[in-house]
N, C-alpha and C. Protein backbone atom coordinates (compact mmCIF):
# COMPACT_ATOMS: atom_id res chain seq x y z
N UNK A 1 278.47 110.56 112.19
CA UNK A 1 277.20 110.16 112.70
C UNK A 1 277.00 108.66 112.62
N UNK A 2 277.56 108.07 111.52
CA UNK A 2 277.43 106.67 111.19
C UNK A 2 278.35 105.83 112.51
N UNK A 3 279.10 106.82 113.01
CA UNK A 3 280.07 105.72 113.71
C UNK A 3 279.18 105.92 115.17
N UNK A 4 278.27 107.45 115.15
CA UNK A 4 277.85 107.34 116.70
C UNK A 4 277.31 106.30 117.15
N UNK A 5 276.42 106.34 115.65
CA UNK A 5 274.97 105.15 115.64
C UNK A 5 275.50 103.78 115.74
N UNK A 6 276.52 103.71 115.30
CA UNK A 6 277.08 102.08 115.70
C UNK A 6 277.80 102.30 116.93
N UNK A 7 278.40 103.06 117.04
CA UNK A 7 278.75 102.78 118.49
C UNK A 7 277.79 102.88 119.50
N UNK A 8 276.52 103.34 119.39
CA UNK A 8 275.67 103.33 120.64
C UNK A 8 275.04 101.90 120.50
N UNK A 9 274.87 101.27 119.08
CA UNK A 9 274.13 100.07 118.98
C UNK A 9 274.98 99.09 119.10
N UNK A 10 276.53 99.39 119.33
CA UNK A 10 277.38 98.26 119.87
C UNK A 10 276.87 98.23 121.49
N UNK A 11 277.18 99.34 121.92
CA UNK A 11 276.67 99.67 123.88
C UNK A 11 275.79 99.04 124.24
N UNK A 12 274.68 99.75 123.16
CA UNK A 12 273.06 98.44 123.88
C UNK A 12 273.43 96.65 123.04
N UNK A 13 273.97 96.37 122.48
CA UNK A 13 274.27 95.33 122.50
C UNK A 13 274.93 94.68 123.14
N UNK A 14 276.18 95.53 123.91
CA UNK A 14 276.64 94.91 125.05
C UNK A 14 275.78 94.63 125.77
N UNK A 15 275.07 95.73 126.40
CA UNK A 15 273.83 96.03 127.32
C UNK A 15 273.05 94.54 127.77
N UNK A 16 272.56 94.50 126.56
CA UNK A 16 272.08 93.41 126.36
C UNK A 16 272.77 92.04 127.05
N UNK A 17 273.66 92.08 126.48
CA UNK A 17 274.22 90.58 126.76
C UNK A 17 274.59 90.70 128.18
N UNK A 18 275.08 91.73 128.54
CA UNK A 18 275.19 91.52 130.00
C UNK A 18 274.17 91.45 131.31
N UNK A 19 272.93 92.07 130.54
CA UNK A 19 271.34 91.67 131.11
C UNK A 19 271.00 90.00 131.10
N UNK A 20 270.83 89.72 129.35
CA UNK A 20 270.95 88.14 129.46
C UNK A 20 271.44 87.53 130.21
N UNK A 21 273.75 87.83 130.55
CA UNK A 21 273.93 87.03 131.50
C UNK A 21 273.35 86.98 132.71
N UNK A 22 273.23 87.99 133.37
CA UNK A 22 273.16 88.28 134.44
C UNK A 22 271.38 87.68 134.73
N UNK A 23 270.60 87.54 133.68
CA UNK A 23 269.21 86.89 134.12
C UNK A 23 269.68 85.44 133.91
N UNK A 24 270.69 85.03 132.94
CA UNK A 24 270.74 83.46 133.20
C UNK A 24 271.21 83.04 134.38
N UNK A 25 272.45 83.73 134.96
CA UNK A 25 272.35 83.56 136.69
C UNK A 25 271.77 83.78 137.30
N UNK A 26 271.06 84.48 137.41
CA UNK A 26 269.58 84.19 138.41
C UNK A 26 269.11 83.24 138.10
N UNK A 27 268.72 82.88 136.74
CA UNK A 27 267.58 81.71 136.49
C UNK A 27 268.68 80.66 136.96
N UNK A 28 269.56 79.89 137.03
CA UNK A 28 270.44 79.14 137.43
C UNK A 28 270.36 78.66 138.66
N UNK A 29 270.29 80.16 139.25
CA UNK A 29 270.59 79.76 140.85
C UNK A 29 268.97 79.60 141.52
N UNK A 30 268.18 80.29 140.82
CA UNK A 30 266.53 79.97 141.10
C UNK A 30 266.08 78.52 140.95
N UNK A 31 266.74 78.00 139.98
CA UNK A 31 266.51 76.86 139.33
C UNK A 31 267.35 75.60 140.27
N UNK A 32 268.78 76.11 140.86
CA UNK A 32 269.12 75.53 141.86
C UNK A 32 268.49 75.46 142.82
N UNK A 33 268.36 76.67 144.04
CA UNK A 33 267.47 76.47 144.97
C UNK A 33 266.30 75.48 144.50
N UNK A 34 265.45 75.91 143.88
CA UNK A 34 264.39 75.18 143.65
C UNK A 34 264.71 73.82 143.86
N UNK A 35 265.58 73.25 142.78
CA UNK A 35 265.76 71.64 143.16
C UNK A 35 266.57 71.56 144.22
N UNK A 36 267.06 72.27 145.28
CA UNK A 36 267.20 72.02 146.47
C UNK A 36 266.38 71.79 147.69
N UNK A 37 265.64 72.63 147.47
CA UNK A 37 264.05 73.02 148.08
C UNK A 37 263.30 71.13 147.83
N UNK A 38 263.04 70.77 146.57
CA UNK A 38 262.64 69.72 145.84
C UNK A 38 263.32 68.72 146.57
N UNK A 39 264.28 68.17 146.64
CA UNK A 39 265.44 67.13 147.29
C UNK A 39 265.02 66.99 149.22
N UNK A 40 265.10 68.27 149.51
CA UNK A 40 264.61 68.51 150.47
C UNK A 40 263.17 68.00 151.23
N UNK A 41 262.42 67.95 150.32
CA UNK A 41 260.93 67.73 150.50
C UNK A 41 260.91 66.41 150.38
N UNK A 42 261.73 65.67 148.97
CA UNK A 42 261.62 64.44 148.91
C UNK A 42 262.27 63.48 150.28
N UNK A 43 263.41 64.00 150.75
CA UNK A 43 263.79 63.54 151.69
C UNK A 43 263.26 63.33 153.11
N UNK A 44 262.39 64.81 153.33
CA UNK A 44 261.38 64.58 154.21
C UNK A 44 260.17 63.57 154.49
N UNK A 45 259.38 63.25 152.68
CA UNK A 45 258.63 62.54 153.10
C UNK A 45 258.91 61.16 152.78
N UNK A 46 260.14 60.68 152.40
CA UNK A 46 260.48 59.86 152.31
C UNK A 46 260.67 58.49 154.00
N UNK A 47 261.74 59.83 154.67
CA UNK A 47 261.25 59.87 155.90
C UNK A 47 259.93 59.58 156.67
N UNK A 48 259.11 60.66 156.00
CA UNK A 48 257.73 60.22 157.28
C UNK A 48 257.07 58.94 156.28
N UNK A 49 257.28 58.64 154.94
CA UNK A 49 256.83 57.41 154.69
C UNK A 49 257.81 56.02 155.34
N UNK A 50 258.81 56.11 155.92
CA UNK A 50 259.80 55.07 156.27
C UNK A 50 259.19 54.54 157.68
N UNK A 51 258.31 55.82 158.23
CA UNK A 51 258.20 55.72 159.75
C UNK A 51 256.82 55.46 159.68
N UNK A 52 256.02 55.61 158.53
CA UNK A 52 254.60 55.33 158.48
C UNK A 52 254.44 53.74 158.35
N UNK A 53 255.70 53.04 157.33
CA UNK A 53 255.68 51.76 157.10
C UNK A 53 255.90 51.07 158.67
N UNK A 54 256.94 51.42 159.04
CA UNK A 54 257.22 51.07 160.52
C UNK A 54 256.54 50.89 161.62
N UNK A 55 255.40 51.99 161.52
CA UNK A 55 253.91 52.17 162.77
C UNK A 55 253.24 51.12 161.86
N UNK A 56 252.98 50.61 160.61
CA UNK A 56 251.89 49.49 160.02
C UNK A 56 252.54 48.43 160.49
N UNK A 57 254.03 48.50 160.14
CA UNK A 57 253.95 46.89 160.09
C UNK A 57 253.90 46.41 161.63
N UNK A 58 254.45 47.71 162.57
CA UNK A 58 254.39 47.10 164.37
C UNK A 58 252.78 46.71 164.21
N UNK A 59 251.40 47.95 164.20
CA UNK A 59 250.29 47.62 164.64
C UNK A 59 249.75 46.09 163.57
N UNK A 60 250.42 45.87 162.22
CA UNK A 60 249.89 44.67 162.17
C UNK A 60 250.66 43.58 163.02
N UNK A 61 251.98 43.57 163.23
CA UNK A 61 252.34 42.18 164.27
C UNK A 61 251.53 42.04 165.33
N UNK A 62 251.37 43.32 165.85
CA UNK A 62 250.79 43.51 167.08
C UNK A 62 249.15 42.90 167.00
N UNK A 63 248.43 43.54 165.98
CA UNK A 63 247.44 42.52 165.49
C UNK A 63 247.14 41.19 165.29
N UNK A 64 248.50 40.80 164.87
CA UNK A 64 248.61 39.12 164.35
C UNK A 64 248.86 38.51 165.93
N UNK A 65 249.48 39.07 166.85
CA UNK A 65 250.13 38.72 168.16
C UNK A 65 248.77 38.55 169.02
N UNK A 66 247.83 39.65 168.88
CA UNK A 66 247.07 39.66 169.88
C UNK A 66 245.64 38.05 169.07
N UNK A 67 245.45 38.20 167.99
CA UNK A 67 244.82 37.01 167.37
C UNK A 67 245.24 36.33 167.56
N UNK A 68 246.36 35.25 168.16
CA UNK A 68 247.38 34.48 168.16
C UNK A 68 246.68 34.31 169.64
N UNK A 69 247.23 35.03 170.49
CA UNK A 69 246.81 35.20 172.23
C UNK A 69 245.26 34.81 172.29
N UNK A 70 244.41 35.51 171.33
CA UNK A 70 243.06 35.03 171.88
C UNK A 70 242.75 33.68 171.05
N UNK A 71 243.10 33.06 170.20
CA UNK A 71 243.20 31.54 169.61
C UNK A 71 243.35 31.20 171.29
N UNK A 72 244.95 31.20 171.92
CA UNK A 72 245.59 29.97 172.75
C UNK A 72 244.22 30.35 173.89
N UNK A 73 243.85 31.37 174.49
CA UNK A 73 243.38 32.03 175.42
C UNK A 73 241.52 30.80 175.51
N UNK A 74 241.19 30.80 174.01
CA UNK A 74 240.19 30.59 173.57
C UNK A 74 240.32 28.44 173.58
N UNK A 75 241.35 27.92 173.28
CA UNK A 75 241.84 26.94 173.68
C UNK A 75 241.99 26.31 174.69
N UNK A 76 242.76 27.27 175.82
CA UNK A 76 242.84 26.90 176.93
C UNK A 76 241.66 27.13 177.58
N UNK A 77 240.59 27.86 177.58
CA UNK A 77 239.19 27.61 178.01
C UNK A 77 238.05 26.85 177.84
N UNK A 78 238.68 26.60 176.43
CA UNK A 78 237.57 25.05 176.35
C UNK A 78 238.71 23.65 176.60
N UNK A 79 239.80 23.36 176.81
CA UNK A 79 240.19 22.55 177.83
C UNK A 79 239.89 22.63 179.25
N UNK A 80 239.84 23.52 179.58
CA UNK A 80 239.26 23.62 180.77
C UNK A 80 237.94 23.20 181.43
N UNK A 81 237.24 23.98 180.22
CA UNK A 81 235.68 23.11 180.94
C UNK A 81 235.97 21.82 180.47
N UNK A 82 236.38 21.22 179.09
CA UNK A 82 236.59 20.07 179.47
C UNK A 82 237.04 18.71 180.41
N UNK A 83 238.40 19.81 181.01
CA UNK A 83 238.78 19.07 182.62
C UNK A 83 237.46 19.37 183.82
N UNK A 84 236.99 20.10 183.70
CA UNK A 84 235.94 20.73 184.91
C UNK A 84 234.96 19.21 184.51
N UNK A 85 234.24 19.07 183.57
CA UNK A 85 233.75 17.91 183.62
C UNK A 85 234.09 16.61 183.71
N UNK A 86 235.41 15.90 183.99
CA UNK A 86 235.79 15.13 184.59
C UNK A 86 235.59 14.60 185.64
N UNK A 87 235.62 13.49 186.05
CA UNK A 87 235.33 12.92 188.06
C UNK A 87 236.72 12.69 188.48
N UNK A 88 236.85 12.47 189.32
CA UNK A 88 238.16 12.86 190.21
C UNK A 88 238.86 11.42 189.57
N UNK A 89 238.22 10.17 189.24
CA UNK A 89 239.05 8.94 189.15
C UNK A 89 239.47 9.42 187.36
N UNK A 90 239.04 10.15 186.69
CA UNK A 90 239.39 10.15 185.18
C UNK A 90 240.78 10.78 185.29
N UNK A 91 240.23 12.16 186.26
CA UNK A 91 241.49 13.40 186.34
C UNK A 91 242.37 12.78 186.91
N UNK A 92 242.71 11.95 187.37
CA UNK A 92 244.20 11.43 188.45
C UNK A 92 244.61 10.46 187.24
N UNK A 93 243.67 9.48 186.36
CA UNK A 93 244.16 9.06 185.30
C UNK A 93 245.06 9.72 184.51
N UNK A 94 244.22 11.11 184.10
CA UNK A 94 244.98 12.62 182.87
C UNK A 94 246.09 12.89 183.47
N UNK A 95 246.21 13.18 185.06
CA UNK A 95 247.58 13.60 185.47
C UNK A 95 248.58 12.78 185.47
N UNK A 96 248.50 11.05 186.08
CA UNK A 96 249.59 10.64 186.24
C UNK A 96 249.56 10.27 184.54
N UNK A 97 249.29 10.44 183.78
CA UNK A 97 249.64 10.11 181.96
C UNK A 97 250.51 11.38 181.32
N UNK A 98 250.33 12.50 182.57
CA UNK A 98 251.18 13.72 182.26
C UNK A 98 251.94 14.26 183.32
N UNK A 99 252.85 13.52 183.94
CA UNK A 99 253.65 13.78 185.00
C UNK A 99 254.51 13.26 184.32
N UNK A 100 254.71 11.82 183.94
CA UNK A 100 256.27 11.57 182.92
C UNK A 100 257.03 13.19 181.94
N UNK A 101 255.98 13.67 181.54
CA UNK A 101 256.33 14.43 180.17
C UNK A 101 256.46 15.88 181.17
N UNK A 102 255.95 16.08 182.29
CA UNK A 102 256.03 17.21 182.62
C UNK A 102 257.29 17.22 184.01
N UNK A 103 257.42 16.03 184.65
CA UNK A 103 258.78 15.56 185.45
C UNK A 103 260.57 15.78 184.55
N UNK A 104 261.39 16.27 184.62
CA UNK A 104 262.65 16.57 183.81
C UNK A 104 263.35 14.92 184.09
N UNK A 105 263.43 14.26 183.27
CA UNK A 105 264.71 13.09 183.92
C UNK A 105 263.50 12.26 183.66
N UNK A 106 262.23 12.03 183.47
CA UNK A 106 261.20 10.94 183.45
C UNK A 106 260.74 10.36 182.24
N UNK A 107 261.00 9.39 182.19
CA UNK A 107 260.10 9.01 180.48
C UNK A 107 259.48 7.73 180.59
N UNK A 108 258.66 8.08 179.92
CA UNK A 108 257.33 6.64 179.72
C UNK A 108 257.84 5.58 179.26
């Protein structure tokens, strides 16, 4: 009787250990997926953060570009009325003082 009882409590002790293994491979490979799953995600939004930096930094050039355009835009309109108020003998003065610089081959 003594040997049944150990031999059945050797069995469930096998039992055992081969339950354990068999849950540490699962937990292993759960634990894999998972940080695959994880890697995965990071890579994704790593991604849509690469392409988020990319849409800021275009719409700020594009910002800085168009401020830039309305400066010259804003420039060249108040030269303008400034030429508009000129008399014809000042303006032929302004031009021939800027025909050297604007002629190729001409210098003052």
């Amino acid at each position: 009787m003594e040997k049944d009882t150990l031999s059945a409590i050797i069995r469930i002790e096998r039992e055992i250990r081969e339950r354990l293994t068999q849950e540490q491979r699962k937990a292993e490979e759960s634990l894999a997926e998972v940080l695959r799953n994880c890697n995965d995600e990071v890579a994704r939004e790593e991604a849509r953060l690469q392409e988020d930096l990319a849409a800021a930094v275009t719409a700020a050039r594009l910002c800085d570009a168009r401020k830039r355009a309305d400066t010259l835009v804003a420039e060249a309109l108040a030269r303008t009325e400034r030429l508009a108020g000129l008399d014809d003998e000042s303006l032929k003065r302004l031009i021939r003082g800027e025909l050297p610089r604007l002629v190729p081959g001409k210098t003052t």
